[in-house]
PDB file of N, CA and C in Angstrom:
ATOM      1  N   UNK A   1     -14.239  -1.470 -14.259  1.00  0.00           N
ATOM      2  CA  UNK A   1     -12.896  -1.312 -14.813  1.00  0.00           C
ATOM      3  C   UNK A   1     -11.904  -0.994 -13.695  1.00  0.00           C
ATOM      4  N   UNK A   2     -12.726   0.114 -12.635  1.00  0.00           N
ATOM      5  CA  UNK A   2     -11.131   0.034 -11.707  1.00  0.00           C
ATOM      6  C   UNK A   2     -11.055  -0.788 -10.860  1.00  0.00           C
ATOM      7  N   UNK A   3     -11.863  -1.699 -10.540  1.00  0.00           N
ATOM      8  CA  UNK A   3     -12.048  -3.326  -9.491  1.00  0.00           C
ATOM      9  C   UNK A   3     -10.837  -3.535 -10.210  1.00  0.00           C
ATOM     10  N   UNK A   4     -10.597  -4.139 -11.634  1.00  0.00           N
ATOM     11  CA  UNK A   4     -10.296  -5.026 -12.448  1.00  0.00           C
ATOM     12  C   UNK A   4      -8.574  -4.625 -12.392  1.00  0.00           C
ATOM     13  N   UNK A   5      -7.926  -3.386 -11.755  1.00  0.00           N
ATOM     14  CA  UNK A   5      -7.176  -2.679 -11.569  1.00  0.00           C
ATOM     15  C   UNK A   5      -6.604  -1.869 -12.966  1.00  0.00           C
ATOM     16  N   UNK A   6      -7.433  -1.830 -13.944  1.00  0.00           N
ATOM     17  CA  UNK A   6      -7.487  -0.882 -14.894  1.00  0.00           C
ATOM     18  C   UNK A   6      -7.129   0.615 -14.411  1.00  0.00           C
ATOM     19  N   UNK A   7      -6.368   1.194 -15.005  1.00  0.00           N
ATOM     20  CA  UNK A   7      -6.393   2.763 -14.973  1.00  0.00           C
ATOM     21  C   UNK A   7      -5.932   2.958 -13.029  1.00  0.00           C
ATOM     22  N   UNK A   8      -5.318   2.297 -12.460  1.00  0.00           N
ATOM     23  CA  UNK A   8      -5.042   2.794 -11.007  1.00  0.00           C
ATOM     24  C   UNK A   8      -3.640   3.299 -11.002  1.00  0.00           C
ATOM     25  N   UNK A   9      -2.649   3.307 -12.059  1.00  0.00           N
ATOM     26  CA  UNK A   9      -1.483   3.995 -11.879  1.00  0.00           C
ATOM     27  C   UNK A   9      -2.048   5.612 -11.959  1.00  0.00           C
ATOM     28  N   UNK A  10      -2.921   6.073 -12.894  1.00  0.00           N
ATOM     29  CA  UNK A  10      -3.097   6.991 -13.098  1.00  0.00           C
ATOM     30  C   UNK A  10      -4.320   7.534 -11.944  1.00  0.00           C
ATOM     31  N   UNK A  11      -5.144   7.196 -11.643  1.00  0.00           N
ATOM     32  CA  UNK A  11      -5.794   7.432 -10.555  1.00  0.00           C
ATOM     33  C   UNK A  11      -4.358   7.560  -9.007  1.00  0.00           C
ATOM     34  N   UNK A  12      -4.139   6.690  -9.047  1.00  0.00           N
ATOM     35  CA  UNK A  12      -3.102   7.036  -7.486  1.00  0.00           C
ATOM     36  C   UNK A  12      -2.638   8.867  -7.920  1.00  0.00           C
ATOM     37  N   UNK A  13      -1.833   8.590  -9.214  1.00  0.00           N
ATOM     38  CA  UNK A  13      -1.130   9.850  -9.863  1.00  0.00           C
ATOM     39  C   UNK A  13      -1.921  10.955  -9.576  1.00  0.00           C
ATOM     40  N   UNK A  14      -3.099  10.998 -10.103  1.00  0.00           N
ATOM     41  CA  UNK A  14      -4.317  12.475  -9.662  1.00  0.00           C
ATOM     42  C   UNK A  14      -4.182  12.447  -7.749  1.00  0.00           C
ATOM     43  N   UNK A  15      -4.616  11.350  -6.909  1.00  0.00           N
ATOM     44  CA  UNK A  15      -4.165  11.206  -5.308  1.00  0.00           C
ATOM     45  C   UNK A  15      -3.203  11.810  -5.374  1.00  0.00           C
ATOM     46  N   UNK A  16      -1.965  11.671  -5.664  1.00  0.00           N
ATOM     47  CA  UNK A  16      -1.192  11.822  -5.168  1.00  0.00           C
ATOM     48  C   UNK A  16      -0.932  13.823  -5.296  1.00  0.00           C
ATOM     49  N   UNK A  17      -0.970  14.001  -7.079  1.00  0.00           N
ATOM     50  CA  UNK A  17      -0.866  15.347  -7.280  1.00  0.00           C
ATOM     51  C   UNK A  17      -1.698  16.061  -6.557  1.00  0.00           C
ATOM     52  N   UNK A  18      -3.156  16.101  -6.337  1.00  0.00           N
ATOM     53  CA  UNK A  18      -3.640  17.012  -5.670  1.00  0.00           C
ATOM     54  C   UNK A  18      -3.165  17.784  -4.456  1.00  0.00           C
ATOM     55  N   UNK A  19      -3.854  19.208  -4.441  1.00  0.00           N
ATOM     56  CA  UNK A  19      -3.252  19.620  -3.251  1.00  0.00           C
ATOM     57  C   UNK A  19      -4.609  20.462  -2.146  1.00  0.00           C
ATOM     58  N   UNK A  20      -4.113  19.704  -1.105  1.00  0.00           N
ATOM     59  CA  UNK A  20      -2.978  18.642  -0.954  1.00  0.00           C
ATOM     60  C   UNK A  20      -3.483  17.048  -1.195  1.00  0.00           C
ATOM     61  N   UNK A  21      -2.351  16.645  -0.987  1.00  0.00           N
ATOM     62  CA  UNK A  21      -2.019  14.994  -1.770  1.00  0.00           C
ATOM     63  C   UNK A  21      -3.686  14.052  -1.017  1.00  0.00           C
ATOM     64  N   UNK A  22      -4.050  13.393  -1.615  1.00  0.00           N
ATOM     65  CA  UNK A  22      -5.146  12.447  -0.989  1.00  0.00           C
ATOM     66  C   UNK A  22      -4.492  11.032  -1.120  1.00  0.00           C
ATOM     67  N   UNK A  23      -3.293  10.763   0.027  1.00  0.00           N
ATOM     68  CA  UNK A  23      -3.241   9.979  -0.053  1.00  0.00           C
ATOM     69  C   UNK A  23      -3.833   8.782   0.323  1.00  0.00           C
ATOM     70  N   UNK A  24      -4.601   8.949   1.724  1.00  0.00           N
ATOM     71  CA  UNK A  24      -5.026   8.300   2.103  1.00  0.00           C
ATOM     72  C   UNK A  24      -6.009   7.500   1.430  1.00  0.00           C
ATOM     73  N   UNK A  25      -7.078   8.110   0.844  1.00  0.00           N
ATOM     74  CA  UNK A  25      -7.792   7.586  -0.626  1.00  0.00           C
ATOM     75  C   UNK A  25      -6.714   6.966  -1.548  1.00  0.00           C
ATOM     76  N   UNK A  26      -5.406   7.006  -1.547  1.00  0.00           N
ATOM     77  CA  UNK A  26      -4.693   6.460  -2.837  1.00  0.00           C
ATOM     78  C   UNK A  26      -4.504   4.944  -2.069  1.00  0.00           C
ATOM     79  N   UNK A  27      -4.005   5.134  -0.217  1.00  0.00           N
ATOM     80  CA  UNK A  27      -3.503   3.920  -0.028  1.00  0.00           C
ATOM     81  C   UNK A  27      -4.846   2.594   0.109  1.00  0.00           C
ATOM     82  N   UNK A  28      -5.761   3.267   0.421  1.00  0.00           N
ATOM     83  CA  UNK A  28      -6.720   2.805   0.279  1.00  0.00           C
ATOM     84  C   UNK A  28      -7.323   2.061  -0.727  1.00  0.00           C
ATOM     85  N   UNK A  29      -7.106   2.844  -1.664  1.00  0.00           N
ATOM     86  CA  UNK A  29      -7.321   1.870  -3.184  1.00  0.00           C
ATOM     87  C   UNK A  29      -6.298   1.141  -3.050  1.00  0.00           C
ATOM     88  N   UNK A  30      -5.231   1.301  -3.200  1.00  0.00           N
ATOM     89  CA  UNK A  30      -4.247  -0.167  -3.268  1.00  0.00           C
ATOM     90  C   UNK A  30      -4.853  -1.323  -2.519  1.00  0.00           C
ATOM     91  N   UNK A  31      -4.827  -0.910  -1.177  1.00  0.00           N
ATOM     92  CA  UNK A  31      -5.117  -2.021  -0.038  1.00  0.00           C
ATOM     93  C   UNK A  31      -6.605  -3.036  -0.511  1.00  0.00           C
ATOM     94  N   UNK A  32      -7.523  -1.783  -1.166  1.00  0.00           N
ATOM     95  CA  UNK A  32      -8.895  -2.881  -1.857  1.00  0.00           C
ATOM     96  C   UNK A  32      -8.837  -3.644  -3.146  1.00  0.00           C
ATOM     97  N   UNK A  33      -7.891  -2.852  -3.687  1.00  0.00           N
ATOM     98  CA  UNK A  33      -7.307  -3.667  -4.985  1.00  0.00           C
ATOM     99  C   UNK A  33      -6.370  -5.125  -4.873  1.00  0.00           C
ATOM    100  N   UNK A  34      -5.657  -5.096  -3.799  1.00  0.00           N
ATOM    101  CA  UNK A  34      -4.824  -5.907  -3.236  1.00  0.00           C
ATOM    102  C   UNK A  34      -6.041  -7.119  -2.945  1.00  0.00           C
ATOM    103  N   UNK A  35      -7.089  -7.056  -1.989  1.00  0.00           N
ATOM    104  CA  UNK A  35      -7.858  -7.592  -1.658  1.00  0.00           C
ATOM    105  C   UNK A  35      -8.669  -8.465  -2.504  1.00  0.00           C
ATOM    106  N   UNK A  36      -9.020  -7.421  -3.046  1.00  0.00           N
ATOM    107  CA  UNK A  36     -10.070  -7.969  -4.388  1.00  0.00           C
ATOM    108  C   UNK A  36      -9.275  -9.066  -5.119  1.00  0.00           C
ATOM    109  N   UNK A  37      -8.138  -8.501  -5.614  1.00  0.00           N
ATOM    110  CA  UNK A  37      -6.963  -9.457  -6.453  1.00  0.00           C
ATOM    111  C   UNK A  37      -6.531 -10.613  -5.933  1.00  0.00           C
ATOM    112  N   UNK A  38      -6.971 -10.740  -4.285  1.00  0.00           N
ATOM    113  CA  UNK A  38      -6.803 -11.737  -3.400  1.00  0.00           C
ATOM    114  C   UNK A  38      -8.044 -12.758  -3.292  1.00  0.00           C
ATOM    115  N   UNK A  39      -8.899 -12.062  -3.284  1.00  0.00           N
ATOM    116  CA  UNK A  39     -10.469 -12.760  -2.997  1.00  0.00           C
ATOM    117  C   UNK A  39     -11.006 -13.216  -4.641  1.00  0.00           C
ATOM    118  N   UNK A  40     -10.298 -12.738  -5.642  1.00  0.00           N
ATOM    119  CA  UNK A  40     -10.783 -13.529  -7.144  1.00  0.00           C
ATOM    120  C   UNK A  40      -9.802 -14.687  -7.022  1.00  0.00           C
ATOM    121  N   UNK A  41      -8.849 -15.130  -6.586  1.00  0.00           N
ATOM    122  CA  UNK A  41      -7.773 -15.892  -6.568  1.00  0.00           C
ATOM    123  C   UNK A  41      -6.814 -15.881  -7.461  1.00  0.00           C
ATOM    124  N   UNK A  42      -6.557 -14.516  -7.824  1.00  0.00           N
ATOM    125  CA  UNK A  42      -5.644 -14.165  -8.808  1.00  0.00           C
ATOM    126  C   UNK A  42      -4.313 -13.392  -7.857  1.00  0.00           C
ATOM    127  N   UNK A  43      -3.623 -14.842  -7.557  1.00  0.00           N
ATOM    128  CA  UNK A  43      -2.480 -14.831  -6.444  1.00  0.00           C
ATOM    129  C   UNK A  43      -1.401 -14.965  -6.895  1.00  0.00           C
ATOM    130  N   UNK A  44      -1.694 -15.734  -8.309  1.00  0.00           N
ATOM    131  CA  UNK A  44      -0.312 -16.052  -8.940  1.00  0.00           C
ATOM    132  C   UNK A  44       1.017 -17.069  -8.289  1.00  0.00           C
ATOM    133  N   UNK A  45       0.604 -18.184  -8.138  1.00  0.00           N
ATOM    134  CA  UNK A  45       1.562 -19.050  -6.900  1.00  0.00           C
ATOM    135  C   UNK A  45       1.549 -18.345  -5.493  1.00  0.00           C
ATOM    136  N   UNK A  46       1.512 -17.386  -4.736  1.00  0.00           N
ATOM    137  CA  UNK A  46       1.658 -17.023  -4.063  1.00  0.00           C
ATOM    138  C   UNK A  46       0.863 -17.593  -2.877  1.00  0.00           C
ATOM    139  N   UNK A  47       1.616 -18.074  -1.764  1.00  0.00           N
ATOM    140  CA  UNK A  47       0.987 -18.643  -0.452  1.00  0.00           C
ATOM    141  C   UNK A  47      -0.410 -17.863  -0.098  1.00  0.00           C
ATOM    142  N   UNK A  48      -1.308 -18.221   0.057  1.00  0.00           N
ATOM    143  CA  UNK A  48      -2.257 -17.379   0.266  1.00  0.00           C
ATOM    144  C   UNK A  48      -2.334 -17.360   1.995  1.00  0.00           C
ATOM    145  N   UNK A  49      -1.964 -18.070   2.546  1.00  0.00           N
ATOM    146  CA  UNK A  49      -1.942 -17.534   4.149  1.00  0.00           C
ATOM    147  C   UNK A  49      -1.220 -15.947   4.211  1.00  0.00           C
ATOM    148  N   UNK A  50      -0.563 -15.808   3.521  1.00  0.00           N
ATOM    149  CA  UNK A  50       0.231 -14.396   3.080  1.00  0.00           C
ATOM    150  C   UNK A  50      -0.940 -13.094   3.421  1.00  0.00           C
ATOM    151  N   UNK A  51      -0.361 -12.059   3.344  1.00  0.00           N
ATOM    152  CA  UNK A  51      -1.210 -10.940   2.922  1.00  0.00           C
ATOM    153  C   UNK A  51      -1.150 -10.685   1.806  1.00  0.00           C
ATOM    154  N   UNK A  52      -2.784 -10.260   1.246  1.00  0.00           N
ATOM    155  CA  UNK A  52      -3.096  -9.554   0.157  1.00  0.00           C
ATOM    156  C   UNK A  52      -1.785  -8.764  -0.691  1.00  0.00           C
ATOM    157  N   UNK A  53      -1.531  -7.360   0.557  1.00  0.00           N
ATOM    158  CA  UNK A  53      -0.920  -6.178   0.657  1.00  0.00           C
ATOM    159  C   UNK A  53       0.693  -6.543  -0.052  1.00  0.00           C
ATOM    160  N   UNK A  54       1.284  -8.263  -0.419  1.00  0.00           N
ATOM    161  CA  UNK A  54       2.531  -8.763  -0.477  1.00  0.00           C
ATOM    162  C   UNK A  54       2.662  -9.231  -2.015  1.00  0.00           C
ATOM    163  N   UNK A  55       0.943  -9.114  -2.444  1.00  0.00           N
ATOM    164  CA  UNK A  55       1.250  -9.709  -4.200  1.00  0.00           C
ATOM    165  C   UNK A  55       1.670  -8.103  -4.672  1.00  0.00           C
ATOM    166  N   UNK A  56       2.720  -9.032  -6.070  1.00  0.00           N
ATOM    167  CA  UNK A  56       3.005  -8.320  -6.913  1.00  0.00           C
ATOM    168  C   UNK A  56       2.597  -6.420  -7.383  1.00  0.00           C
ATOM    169  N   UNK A  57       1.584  -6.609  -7.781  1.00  0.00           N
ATOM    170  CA  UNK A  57       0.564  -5.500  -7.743  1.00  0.00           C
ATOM    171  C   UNK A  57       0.560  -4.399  -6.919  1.00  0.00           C
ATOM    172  N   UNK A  58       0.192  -4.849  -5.702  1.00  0.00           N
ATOM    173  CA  UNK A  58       0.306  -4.123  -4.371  1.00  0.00           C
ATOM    174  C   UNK A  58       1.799  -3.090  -4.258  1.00  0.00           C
ATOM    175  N   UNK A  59       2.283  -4.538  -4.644  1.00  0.00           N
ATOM    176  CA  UNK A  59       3.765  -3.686  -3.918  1.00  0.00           C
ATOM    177  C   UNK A  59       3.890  -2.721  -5.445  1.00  0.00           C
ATOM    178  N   UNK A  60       4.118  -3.025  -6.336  1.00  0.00           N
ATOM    179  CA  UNK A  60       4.050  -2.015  -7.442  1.00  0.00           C
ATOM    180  C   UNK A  60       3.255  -1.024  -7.241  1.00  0.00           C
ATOM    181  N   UNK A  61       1.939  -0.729  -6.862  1.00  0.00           N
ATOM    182  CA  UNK A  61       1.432   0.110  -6.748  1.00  0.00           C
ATOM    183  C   UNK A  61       1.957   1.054  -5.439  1.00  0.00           C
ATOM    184  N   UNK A  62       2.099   0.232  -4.614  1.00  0.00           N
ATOM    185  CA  UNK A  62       2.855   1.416  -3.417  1.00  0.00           C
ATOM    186  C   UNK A  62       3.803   2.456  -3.746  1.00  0.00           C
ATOM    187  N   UNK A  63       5.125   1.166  -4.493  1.00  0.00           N
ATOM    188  CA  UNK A  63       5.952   1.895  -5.054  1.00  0.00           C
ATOM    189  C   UNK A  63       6.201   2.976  -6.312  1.00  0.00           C
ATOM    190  N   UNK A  64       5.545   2.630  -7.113  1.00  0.00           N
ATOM    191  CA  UNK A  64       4.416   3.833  -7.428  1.00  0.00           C
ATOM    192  C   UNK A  64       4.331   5.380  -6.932  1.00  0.00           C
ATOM    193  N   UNK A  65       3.413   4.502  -5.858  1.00  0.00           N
ATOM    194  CA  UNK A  65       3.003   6.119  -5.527  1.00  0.00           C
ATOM    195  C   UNK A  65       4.085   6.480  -4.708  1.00  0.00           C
ATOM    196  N   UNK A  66       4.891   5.830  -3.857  1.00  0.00           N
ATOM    197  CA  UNK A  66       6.329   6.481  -3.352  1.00  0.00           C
ATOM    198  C   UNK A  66       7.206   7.239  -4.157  1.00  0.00           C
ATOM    199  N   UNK A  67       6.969   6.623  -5.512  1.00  0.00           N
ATOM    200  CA  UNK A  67       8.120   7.889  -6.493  1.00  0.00           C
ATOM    201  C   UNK A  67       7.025   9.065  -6.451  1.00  0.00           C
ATOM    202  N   UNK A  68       6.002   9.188  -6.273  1.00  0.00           N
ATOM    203  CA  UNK A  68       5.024  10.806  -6.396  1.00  0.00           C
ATOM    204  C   UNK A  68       5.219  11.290  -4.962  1.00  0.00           C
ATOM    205  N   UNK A  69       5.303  10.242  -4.075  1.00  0.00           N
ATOM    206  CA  UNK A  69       5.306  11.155  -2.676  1.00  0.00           C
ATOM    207  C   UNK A  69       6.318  10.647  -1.662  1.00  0.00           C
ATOM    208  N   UNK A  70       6.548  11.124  -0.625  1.00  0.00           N
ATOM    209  CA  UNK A  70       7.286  10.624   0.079  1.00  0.00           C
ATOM    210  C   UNK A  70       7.126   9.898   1.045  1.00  0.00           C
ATOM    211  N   UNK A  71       8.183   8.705   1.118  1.00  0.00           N
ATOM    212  CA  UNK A  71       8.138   7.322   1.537  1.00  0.00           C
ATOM    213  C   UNK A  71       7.631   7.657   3.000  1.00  0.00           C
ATOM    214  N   UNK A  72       8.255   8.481   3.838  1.00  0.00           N
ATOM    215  CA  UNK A  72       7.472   8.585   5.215  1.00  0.00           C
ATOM    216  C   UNK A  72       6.665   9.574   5.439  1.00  0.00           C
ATOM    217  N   UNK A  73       5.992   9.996   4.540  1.00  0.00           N
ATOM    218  CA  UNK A  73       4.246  10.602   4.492  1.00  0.00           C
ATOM    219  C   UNK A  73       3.272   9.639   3.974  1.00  0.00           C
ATOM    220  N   UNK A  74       4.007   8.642   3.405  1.00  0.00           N
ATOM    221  CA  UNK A  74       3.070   7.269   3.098  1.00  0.00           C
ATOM    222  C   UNK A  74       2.713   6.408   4.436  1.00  0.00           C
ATOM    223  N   UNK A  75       4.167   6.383   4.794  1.00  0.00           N
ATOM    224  CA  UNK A  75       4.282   5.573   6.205  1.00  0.00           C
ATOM    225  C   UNK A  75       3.082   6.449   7.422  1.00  0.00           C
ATOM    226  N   UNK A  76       3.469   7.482   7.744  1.00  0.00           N
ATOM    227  CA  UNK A  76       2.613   8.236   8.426  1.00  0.00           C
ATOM    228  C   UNK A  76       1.286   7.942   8.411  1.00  0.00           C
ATOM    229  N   UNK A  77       0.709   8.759   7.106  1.00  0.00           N
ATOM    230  CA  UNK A  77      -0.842   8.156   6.235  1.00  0.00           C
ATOM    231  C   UNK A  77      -1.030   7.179   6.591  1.00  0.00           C
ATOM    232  N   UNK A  78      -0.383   5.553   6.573  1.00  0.00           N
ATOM    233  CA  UNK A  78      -0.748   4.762   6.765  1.00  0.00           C
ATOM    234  C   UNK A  78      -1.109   4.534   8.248  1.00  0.00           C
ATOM    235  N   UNK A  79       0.086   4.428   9.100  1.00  0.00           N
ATOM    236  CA  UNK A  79      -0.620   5.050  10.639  1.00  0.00           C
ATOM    237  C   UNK A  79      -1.672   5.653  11.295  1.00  0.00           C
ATOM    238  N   UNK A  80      -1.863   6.673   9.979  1.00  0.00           N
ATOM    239  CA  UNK A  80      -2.770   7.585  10.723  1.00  0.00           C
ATOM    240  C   UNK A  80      -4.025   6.770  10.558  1.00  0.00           C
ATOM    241  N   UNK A  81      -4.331   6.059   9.549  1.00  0.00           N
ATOM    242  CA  UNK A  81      -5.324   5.402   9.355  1.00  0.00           C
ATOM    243  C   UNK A  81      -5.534   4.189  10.259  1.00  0.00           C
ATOM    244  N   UNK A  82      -4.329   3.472  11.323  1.00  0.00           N
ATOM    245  CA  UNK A  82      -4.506   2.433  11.873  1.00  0.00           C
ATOM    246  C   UNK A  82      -4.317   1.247  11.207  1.00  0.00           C
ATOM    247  N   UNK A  83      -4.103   1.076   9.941  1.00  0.00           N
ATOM    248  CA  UNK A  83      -3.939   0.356   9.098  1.00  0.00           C
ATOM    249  C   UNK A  83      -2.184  -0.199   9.172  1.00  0.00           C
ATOM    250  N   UNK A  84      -2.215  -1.104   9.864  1.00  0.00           N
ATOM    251  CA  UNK A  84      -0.744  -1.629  10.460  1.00  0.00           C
ATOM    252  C   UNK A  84      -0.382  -2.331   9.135  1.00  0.00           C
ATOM    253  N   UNK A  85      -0.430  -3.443   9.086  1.00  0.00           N
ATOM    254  CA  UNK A  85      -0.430  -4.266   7.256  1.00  0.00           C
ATOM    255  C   UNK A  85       0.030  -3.198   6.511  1.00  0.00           C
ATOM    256  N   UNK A  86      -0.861  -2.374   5.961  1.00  0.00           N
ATOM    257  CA  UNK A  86      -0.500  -1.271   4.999  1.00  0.00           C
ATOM    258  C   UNK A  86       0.732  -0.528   5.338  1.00  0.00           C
ATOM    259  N   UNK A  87       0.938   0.227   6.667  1.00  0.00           N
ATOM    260  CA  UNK A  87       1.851   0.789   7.097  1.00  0.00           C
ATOM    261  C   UNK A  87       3.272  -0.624   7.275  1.00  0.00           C
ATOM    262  N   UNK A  88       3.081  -1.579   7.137  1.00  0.00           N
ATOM    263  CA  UNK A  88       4.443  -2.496   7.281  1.00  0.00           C
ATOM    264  C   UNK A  88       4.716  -2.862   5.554  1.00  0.00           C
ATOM    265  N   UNK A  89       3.447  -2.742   5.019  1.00  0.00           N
ATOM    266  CA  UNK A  89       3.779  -2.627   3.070  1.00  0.00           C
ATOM    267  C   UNK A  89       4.372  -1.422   3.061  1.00  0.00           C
ATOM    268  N   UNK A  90       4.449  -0.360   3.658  1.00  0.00           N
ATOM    269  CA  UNK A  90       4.785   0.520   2.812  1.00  0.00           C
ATOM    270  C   UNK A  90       6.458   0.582   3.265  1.00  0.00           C
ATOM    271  N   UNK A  91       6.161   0.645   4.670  1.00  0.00           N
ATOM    272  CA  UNK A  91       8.079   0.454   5.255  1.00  0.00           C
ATOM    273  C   UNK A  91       8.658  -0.519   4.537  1.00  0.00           C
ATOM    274  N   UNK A  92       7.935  -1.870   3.919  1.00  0.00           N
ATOM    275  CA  UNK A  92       9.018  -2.812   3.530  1.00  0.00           C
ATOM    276  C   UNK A  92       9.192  -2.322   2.188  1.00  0.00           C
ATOM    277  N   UNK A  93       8.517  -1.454   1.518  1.00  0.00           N
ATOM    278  CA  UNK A  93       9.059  -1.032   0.011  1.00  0.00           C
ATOM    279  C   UNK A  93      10.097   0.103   0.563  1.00  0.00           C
ATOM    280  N   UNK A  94      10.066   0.575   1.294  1.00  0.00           N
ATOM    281  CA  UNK A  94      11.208   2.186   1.439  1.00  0.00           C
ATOM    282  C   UNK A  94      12.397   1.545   1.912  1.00  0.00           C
ATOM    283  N   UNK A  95      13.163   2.294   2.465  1.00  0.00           N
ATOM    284  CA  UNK A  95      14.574   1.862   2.525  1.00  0.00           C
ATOM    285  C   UNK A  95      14.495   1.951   4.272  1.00  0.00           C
ATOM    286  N   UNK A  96      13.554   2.189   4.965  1.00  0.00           N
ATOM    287  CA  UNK A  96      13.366   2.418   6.208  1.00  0.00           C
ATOM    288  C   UNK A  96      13.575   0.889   6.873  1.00  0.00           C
ATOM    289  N   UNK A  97      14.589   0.573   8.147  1.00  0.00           N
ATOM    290  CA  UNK A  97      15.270  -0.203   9.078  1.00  0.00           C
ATOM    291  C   UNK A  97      14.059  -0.925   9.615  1.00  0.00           C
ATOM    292  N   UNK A  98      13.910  -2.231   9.061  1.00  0.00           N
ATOM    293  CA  UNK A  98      13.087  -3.106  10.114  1.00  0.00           C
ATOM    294  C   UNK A  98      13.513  -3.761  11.693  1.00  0.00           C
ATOM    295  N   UNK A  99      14.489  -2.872  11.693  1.00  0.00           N
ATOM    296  CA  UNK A  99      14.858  -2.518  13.406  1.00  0.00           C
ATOM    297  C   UNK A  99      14.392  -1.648  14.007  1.00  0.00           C
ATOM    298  N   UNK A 100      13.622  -0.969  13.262  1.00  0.00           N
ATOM    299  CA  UNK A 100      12.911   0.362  13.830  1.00  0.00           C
ATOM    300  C   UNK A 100      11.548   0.277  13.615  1.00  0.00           C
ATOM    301  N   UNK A 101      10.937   0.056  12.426  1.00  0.00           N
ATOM    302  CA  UNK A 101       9.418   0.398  12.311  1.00  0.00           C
ATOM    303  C   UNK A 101       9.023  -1.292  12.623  1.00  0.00           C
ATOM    304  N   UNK A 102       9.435  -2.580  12.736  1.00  0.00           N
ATOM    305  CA  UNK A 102       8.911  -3.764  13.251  1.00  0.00           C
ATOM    306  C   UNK A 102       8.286  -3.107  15.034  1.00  0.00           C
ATOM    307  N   UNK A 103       9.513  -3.267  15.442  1.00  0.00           N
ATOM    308  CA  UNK A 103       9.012  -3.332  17.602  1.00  0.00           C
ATOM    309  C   UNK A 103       7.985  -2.011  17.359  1.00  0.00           C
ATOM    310  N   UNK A 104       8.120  -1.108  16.082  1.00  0.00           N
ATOM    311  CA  UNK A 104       7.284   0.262  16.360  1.00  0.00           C
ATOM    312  C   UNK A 104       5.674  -0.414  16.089  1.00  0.00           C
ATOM    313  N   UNK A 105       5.140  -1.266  15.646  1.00  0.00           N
ATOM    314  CA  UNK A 105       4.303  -1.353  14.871  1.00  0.00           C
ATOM    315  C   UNK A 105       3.536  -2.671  15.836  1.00  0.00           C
ATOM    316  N   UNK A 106       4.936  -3.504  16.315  1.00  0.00           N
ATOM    317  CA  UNK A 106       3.822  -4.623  17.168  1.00  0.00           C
ATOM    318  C   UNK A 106       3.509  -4.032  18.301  1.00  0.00           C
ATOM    319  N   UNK A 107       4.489  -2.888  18.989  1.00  0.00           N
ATOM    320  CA  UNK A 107       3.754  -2.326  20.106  1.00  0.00           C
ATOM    321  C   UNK A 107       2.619  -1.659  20.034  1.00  0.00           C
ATOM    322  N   UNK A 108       2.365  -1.494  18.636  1.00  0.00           N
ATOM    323  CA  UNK A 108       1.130  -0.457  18.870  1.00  0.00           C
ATOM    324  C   UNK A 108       0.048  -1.572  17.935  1.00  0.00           C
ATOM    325  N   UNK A 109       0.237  -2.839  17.925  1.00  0.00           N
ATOM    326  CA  UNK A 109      -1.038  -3.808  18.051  1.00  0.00           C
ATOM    327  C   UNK A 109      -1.626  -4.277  19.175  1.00  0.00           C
TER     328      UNK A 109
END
């Protein structure tokens, strides 16, 4: 059931409330949910040379959990994990300057 992305608004929601927050486990599920939703071919028109991290879903779910937490402790989290993709999903849902976190993100590929 939670492959299937059943019940993950409310799962992120428990991530996110705990204290402290587990987000990293929250962004994590998105990013495998994203995947999975990618690898059944349930893309929905969407270019599949694309990233996973860019369907529908994904970005709902980020944004999501951005109304429980804050947009650059997501961003961070995501960093901290090395997880560049994830960390450029999450800047492109916030209101944060892709004059700033782009050159930040290819320098550190």
């Amino acid at each position: 059931i939670i492959s299937s992305g059943h019940f993950l608004f409310p799962i992120l929601s428990t991530f996110a409330k705990e204290s402290p927050p587990k987000l990293e486990e929250a962004l994590t599920m998105i990013k495998n949910s994203a995947f999975d939703q990618f690898a059944s071919g349930d893309t929905a028109g969407m270019n599949t040379k694309r990233s996973p991290l860019l369907l529908e879903k994904a970005q709902n779910s980020i944004q999501y959990l951005a109304f429980l937490a804050n947009y650059e402790l997501l961003f961070d989290t995501a960093l901290g994990m090395y997880d560049f993709d994830l960390a450029k999903a999450v800047a492109r849902n916030s209101q944060m300057d892709p004059k700033v976190y782009l050159p930040m993100l290819k320098r550190w590929r």
